[in-house]
N, C-alpha and C. Protein backbone atom coordinates (compact mmCIF):
# COMPACT_ATOMS: atom_id res chain seq x y z
N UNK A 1 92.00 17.45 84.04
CA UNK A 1 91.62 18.39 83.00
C UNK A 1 92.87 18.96 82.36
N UNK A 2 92.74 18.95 81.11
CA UNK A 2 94.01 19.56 80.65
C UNK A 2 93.67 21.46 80.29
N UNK A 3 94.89 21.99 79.88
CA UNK A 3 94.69 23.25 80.08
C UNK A 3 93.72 23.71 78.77
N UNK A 4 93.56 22.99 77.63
CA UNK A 4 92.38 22.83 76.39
C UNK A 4 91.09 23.10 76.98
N UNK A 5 90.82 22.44 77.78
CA UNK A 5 89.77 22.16 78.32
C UNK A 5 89.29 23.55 78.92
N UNK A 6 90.23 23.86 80.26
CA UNK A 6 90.20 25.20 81.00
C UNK A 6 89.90 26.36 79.44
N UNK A 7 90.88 26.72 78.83
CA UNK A 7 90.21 27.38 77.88
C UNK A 7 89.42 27.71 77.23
N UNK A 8 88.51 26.58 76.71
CA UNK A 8 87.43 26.68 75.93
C UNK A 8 86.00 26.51 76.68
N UNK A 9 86.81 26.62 77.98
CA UNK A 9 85.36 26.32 79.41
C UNK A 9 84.65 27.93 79.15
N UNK A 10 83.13 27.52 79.14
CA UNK A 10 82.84 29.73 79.57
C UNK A 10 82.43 29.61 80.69
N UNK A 11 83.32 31.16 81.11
CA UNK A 11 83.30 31.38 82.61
C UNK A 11 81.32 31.61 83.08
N UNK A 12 81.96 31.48 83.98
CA UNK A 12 80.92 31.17 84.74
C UNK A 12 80.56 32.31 85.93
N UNK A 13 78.87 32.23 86.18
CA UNK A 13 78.72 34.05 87.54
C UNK A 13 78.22 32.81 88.35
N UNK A 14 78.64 33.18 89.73
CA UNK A 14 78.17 32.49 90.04
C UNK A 14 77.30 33.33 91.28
N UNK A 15 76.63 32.83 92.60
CA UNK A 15 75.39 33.34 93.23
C UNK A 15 76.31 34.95 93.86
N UNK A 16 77.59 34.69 94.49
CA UNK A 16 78.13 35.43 95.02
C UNK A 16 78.70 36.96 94.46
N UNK A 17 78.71 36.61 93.01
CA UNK A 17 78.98 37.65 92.37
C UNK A 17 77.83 38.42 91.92
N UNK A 18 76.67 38.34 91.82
CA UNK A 18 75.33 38.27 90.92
C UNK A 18 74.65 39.22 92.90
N UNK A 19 75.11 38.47 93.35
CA UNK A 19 75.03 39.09 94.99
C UNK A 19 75.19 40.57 95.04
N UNK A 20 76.84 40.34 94.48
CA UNK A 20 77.66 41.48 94.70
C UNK A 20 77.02 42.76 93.66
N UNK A 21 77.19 42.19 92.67
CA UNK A 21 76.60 42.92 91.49
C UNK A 21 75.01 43.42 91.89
N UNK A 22 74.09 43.24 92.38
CA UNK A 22 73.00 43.77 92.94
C UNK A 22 72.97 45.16 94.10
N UNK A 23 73.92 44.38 95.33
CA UNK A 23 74.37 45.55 96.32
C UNK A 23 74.96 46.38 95.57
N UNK A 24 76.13 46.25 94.70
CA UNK A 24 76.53 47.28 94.53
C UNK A 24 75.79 48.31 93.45
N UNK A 25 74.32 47.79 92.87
CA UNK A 25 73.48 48.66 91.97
C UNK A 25 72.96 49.75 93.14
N UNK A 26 72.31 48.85 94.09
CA UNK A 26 71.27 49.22 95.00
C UNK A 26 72.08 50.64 95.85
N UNK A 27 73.21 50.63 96.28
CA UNK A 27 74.34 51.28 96.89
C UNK A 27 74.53 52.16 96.08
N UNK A 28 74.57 52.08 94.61
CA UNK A 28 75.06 53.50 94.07
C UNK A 28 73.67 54.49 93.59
N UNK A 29 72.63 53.48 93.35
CA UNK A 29 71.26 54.61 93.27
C UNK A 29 70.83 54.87 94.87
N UNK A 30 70.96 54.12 95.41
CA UNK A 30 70.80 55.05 97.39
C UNK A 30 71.82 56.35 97.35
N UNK A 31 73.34 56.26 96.91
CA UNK A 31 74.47 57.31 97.28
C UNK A 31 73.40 58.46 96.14
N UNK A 32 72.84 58.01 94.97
CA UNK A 32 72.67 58.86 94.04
C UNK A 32 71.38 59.33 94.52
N UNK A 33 70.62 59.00 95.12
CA UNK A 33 69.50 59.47 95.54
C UNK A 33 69.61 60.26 96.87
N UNK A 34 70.67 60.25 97.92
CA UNK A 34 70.94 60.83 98.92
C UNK A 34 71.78 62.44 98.36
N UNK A 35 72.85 62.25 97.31
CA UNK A 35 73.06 63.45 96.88
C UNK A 35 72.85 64.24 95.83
N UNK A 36 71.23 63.59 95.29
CA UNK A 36 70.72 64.42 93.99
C UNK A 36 70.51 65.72 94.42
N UNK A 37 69.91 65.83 95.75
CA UNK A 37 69.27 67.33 95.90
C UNK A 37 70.67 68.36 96.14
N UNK A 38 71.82 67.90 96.54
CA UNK A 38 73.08 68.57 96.60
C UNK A 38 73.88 68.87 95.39
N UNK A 39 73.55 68.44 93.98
CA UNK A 39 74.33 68.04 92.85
C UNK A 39 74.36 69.65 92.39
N UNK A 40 73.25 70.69 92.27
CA UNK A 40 73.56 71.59 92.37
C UNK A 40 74.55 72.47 93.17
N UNK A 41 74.34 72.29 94.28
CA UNK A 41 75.46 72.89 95.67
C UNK A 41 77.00 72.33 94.74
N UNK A 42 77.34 71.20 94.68
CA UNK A 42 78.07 70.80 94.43
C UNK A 42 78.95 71.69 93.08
N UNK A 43 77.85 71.77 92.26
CA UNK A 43 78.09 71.96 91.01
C UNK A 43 79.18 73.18 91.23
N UNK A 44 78.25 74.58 91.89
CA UNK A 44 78.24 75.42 91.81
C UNK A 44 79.29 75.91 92.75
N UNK A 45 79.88 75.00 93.83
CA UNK A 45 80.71 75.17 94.82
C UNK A 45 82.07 74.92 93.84
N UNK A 46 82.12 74.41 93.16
CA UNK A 46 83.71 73.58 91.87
C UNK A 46 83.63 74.99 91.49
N UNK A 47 82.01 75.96 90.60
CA UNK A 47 82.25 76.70 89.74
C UNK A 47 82.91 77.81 90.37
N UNK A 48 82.64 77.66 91.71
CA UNK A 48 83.09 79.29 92.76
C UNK A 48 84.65 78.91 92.98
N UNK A 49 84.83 78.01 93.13
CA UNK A 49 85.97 77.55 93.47
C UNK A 49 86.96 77.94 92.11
N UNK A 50 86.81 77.45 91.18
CA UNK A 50 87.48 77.90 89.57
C UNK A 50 87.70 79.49 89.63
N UNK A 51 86.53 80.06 89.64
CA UNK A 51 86.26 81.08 89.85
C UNK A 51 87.18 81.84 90.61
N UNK A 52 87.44 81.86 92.02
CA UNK A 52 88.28 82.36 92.80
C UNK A 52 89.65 81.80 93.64
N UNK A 53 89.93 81.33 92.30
CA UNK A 53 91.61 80.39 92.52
C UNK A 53 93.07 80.98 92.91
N UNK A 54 92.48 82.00 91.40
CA UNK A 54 93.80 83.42 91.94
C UNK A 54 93.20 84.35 93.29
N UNK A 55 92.38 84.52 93.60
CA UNK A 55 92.64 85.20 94.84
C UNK A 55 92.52 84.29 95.99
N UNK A 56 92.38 83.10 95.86
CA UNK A 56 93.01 82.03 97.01
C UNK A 56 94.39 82.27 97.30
N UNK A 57 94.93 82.17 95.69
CA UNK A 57 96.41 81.91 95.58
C UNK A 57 97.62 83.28 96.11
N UNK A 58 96.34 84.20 95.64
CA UNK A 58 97.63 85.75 96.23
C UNK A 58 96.82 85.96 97.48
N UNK A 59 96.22 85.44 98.05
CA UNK A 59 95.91 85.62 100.03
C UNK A 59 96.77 84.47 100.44
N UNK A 60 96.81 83.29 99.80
CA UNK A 60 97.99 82.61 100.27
C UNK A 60 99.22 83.05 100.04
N UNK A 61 99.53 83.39 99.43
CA UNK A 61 101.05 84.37 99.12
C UNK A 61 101.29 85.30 100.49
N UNK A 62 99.79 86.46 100.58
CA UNK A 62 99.69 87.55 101.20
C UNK A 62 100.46 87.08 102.74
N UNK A 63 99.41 85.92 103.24
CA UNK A 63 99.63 85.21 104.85
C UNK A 63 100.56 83.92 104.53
N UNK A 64 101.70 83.98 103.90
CA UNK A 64 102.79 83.07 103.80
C UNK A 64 102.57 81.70 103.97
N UNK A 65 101.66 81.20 103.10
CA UNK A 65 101.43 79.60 103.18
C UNK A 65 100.16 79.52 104.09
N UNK A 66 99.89 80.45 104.62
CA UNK A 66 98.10 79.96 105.96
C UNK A 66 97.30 79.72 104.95
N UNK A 67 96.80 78.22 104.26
CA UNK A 67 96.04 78.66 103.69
C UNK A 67 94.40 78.57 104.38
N UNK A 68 94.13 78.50 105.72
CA UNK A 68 92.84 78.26 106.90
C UNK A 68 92.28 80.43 106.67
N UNK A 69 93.65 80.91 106.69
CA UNK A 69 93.33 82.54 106.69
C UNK A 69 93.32 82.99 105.47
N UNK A 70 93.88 82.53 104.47
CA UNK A 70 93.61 82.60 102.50
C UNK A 70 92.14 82.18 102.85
N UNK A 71 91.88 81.11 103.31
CA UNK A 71 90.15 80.72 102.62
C UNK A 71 89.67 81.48 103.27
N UNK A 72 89.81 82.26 104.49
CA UNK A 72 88.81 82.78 105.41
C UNK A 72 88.70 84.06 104.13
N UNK A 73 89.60 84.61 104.10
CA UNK A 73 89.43 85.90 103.75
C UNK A 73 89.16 85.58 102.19
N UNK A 74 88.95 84.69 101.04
CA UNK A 74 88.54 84.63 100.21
C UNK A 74 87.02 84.27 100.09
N UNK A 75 86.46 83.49 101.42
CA UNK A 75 85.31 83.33 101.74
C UNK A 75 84.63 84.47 101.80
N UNK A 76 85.19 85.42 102.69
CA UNK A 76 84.35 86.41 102.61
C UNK A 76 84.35 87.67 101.27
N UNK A 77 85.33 87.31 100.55
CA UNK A 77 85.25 88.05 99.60
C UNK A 77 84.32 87.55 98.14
N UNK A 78 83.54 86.05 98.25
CA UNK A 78 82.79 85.38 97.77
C UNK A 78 81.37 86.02 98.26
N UNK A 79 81.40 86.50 99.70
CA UNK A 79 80.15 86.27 99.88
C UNK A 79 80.11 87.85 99.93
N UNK A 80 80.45 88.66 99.95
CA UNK A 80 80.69 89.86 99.16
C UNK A 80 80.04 90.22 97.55
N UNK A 81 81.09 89.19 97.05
CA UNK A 81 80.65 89.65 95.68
C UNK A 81 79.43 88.81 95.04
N UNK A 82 79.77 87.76 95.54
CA UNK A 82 78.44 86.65 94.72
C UNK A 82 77.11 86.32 95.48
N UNK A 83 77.32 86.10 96.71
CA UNK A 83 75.96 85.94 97.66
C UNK A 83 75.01 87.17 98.01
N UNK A 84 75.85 87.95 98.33
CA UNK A 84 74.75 89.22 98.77
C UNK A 84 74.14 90.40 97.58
N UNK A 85 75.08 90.11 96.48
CA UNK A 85 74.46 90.60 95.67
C UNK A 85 73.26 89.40 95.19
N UNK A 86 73.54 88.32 94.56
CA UNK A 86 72.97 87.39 94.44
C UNK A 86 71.05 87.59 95.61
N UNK A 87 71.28 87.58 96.70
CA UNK A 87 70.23 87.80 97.39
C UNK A 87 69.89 88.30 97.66
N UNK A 88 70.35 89.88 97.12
CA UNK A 88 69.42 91.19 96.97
C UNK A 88 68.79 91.48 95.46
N UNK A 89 69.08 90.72 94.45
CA UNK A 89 68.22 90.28 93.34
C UNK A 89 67.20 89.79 93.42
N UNK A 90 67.76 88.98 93.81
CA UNK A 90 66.25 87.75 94.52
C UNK A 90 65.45 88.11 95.31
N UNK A 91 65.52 89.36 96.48
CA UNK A 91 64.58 89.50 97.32
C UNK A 91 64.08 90.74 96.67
N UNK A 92 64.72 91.97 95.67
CA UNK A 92 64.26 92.79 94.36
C UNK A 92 63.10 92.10 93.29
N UNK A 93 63.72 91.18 92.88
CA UNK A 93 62.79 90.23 92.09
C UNK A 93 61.11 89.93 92.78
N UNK A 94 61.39 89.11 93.87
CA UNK A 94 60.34 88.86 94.61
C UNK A 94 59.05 89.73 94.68
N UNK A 95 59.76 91.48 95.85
CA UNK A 95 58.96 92.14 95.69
C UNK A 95 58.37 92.51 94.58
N UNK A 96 59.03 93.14 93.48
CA UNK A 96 58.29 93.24 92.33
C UNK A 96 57.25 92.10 91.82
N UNK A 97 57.36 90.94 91.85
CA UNK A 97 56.66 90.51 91.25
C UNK A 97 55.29 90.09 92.34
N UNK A 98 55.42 90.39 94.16
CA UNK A 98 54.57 90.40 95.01
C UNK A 98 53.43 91.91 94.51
N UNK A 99 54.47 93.09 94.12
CA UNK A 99 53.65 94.70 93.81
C UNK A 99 53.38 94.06 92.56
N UNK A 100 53.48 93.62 91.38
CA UNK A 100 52.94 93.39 90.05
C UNK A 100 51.18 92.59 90.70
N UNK A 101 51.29 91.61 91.61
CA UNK A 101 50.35 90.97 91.59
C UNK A 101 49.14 92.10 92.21
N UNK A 102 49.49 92.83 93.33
CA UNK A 102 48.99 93.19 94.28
C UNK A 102 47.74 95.02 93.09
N UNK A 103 48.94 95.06 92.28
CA UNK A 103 48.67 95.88 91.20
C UNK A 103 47.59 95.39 90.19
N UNK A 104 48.07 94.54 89.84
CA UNK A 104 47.09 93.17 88.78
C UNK A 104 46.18 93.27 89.38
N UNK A 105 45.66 92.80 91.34
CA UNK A 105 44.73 92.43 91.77
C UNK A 105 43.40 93.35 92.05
N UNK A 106 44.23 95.01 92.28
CA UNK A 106 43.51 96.12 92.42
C UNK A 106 42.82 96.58 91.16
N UNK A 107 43.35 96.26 89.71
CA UNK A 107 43.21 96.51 88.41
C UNK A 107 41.96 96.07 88.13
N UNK A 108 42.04 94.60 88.73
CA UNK A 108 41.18 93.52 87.81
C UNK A 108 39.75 93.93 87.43
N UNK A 109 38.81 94.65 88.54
CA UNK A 109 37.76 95.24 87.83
C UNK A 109 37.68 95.93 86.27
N UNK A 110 38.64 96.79 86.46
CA UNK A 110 38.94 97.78 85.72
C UNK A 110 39.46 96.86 84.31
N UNK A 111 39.91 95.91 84.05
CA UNK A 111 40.24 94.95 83.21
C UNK A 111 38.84 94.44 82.55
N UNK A 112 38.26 93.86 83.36
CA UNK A 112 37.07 93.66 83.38
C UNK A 112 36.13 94.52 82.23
N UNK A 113 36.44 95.90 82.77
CA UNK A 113 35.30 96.88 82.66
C UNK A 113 35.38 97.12 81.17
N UNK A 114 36.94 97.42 81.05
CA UNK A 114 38.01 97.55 79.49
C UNK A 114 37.78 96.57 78.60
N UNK A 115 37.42 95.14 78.87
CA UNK A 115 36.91 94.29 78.22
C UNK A 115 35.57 94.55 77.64
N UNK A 116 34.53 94.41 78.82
CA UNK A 116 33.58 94.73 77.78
C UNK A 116 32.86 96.07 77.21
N UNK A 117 33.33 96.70 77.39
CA UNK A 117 33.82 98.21 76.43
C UNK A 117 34.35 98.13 75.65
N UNK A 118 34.90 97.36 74.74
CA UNK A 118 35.79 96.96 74.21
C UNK A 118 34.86 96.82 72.99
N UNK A 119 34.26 96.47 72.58
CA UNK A 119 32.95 96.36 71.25
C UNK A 119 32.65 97.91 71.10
N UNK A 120 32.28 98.76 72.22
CA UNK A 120 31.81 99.79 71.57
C UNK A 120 33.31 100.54 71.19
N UNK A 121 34.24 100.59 71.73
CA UNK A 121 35.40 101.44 71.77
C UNK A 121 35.74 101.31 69.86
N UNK A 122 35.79 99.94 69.80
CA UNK A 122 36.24 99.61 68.68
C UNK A 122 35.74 100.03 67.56
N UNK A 123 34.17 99.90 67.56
CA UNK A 123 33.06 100.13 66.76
C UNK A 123 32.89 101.58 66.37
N UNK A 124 33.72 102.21 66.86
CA UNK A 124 33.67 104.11 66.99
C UNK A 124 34.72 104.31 66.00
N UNK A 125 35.61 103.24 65.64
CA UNK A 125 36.88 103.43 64.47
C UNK A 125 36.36 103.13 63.14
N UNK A 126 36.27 103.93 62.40
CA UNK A 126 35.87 103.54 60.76
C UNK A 126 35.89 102.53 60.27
N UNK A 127 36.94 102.69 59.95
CA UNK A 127 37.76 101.41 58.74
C UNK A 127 36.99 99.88 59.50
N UNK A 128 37.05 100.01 60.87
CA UNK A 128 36.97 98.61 61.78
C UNK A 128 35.56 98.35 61.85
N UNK A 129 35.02 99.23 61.81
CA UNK A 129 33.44 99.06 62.12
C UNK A 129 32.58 97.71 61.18
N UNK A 130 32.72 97.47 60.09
CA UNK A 130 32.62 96.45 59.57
C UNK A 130 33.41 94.77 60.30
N UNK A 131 34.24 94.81 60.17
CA UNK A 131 35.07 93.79 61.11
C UNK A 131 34.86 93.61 62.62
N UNK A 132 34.04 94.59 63.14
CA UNK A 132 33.82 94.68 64.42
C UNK A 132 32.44 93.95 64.46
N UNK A 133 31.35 93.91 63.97
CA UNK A 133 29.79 93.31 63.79
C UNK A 133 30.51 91.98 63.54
N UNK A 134 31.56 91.61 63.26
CA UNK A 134 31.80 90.15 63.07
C UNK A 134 32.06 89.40 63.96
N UNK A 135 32.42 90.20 64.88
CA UNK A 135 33.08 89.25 66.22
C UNK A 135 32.33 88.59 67.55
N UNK A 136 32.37 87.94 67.39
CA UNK A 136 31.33 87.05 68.81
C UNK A 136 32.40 87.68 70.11
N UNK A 137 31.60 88.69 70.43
CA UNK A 137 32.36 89.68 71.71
C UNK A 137 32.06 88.97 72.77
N UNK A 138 31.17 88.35 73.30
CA UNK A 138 31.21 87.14 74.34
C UNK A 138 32.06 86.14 74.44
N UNK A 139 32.23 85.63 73.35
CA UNK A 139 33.61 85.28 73.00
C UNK A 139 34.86 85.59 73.45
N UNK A 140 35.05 86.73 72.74
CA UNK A 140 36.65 87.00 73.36
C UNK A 140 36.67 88.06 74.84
N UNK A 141 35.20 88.13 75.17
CA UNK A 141 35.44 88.43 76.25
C UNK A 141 35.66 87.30 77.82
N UNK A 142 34.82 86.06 77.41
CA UNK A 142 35.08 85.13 78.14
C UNK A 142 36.64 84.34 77.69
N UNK A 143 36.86 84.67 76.95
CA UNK A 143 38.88 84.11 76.56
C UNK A 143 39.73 85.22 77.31
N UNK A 144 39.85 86.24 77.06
CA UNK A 144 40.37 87.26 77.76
C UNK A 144 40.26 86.78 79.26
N UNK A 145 39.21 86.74 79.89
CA UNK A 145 39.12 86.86 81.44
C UNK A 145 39.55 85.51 81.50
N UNK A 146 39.44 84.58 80.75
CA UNK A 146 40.18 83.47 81.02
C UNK A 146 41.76 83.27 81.11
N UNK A 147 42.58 83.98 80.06
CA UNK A 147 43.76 84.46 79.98
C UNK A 147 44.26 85.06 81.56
N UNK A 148 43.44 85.94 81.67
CA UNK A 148 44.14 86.96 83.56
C UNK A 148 43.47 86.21 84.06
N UNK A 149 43.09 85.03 83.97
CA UNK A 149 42.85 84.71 85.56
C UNK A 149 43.54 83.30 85.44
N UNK A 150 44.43 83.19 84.49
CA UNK A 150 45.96 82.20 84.80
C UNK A 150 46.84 82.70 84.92
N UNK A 151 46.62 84.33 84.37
CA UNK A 151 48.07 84.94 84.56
C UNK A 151 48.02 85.49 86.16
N UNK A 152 47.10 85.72 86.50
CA UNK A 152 46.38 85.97 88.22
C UNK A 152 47.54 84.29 89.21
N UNK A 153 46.55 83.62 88.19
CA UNK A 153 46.68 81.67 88.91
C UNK A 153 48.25 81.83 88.72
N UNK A 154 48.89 82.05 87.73
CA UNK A 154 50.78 81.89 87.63
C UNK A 154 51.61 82.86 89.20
N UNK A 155 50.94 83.89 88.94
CA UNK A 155 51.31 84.57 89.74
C UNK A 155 51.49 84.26 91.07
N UNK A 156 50.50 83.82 91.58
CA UNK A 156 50.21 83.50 93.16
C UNK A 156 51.04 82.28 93.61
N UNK A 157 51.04 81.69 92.44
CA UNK A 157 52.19 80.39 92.42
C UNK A 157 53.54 80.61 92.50
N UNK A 158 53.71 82.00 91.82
CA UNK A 158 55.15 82.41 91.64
C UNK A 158 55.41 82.84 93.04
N UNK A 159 54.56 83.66 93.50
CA UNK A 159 55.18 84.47 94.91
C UNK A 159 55.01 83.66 96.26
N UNK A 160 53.94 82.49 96.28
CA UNK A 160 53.99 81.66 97.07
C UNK A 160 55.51 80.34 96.96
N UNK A 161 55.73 80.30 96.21
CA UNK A 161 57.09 79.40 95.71
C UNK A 161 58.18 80.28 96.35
N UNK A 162 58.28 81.14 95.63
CA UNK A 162 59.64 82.67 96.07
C UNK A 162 59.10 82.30 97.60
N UNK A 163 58.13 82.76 98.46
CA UNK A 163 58.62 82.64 99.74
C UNK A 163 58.53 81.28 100.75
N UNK A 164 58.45 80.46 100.03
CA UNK A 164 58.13 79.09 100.51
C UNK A 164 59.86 78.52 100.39
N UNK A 165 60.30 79.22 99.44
CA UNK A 165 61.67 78.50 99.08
C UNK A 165 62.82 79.89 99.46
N UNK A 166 62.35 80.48 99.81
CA UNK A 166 63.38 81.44 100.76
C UNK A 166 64.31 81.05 101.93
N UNK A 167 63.78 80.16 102.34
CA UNK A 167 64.24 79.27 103.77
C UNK A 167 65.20 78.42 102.84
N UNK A 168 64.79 77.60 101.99
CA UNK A 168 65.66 76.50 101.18
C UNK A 168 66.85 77.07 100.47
N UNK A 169 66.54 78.50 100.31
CA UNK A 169 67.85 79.09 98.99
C UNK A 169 68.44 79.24 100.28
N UNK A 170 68.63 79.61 100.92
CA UNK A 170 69.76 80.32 102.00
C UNK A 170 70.40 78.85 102.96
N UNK A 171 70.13 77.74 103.17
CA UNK A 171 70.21 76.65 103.63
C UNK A 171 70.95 76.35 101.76
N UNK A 172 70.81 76.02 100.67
CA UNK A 172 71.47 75.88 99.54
C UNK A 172 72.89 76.75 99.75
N UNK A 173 72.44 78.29 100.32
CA UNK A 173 73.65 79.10 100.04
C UNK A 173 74.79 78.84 101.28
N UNK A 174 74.44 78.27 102.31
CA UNK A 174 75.61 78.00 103.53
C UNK A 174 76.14 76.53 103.12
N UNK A 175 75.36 75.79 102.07
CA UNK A 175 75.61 74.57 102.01
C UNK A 175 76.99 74.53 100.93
N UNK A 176 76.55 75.63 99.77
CA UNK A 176 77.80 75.85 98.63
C UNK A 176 79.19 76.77 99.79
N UNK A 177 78.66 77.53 100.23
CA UNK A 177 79.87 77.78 100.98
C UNK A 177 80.90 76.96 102.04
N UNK A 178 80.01 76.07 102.61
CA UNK A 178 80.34 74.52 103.45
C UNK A 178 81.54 73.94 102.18
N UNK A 179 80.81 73.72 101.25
CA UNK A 179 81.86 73.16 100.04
C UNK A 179 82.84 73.52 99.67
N UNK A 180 82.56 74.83 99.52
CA UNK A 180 83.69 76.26 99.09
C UNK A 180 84.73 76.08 99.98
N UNK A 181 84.69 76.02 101.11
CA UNK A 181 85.73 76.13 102.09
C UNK A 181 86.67 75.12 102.02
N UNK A 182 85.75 73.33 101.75
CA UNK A 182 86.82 72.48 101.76
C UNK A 182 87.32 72.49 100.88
N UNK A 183 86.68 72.70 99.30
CA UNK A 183 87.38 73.19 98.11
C UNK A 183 88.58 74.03 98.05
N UNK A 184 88.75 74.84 98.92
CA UNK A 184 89.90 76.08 98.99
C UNK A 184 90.78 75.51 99.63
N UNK A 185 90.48 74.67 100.62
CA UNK A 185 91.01 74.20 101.99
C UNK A 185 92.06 73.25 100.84
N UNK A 186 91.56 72.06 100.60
CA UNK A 186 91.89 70.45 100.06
C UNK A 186 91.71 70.61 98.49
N UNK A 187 91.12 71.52 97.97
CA UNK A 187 91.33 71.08 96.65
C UNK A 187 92.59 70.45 96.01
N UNK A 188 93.54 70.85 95.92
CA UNK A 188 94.96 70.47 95.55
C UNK A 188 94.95 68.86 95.56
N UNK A 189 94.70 68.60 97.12
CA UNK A 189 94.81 67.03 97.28
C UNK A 189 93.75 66.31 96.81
N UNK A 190 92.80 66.90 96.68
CA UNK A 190 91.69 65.83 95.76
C UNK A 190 91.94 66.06 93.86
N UNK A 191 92.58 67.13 93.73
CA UNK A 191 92.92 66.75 92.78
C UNK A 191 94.17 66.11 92.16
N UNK A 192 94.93 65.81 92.98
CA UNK A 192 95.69 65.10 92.93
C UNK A 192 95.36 63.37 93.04
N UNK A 193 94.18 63.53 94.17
CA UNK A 193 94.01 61.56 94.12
C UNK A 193 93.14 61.75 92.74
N UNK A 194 92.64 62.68 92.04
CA UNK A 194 92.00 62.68 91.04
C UNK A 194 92.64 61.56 89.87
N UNK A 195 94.39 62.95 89.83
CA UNK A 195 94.55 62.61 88.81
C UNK A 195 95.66 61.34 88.92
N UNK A 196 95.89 60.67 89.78
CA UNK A 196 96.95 59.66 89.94
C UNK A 196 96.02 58.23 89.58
C-alpha cells in the first residue's frame, strides 16, 4: 500500500471502540445518577466555601499555618452564622404554617356560615342590590368551598412535607458541612489540579 492509499482510506470504529464508547456512556449517567441527589450539597458547599475564604485565611494566619484548626474554627463559625439561623427559620416557618392550618381548620364552619350569608349581607347594600338578584349564589358558593378546601388540601401537603423532610434537611446539612471541611481543608490543591 502506498501512503496515497493510507490517506484517502476512512478511518474506521471498530467493535472495541463502539465497546468503549458505550461503557463509558453507561458509567457517566450511573456517576450522574449516583450524585444528582448531592448536586445541591455540592453546590452550596463551593458557595460556603467562597463565602468564608477570608476567615479561613486570617484563622490560618491566627494558628500559624494549622490549617485542620483554621477549618475547625471556621466550621463552627459557619454553623453559627448560616445553619442555625438557617434552621430556626425553617422550624419558625413550619410552625406557623402548622398554627395557620390548625386556625383555617377551627374557622372552617364559620367560613362556611360567611358564605352563605353572603347573598343576604350583600343584598342590604343599595347600589348592589340590583347586581346581587343576578348572581347564581349556589354557584359561587359551591366555588368558594371549593377554593378552601384546596387551600385546606395545599396545606396538609405543605406541613406533612416540612416534617417528612426534616430528617432529610439536617442529613443535607452535615452532608454540605462534610464538603465544607474538605473544601477548607484541600481546596487550594484541587484547584490547582483544576487549573493545570
Amino acid at each position: 500500500m502506498s501512503s496515497d492509499d493510507k490517506s484517502t482510506r476512512k478511518p474506521t470504529i471498530n467493535l472495541q471502540e463502539i465497546f468503549f464508547i458505550i461503557i463509558l456512556v453507561a458509567v457517566s449517567i450511573g456517576f450522574f445518577s449516583i450524585i444528582q441527589p448531592f448536586l445541591t450539597d455540592i453546590f452550596l458547599a463551593v458557595i460556603l466555601a467562597i463565602i468564608f475564604k477570608r476567615p479561613l485565611a486570617y484563622f490560618t494566619k491566627i494558628f500559624k499555618g494549622k490549617i485542620i484548626k483554621a477549618t475547625a474554627v471556621t466550621m463552627v463559625l459557619v454553623i453559627f452564622t448560616i445553619v442555625i439561623p438557617v434552621s430556626f427559620i425553617g422550624i419558625m416557618i413550619s410552625r406557623e404554617v402548622g398554627s395557620t392550618y390548625v386556625t383555617f381548620k377551627e374557622n372552617w364552619p364559620t367560613f362556611q356560615k360567611f358564605i352563605e350569608d353572603l347573598p343576604e349581607k350583600a343584598s342590604s347594600v343599595p347600589f348592589l342590590e340590583n347586581a346581587i338578584d343576578d348572581i347564581d349564589w349556589d354557584k359561587v358558593a359551591n366555588q368558594a368551598e371549593e377554593k378552601l378546601s384546596m387551600l385546606v388540601e395545599f396545606l396538609i401537603g405543605l406541613i406533612q412535607q416540612t416534617f417528612i423532610n426534616a430528617g432529610v434537611i439536617i442529613i443535607h446539612f452535615f452532608i454540605v458541612l462534610f464538603l465544607l471541611y474538605y473544601l477548607f481543608v484541600d481546596g487550594k490543591n484541587w484547584l490547582k489540579g483544576f487549573n493545570s
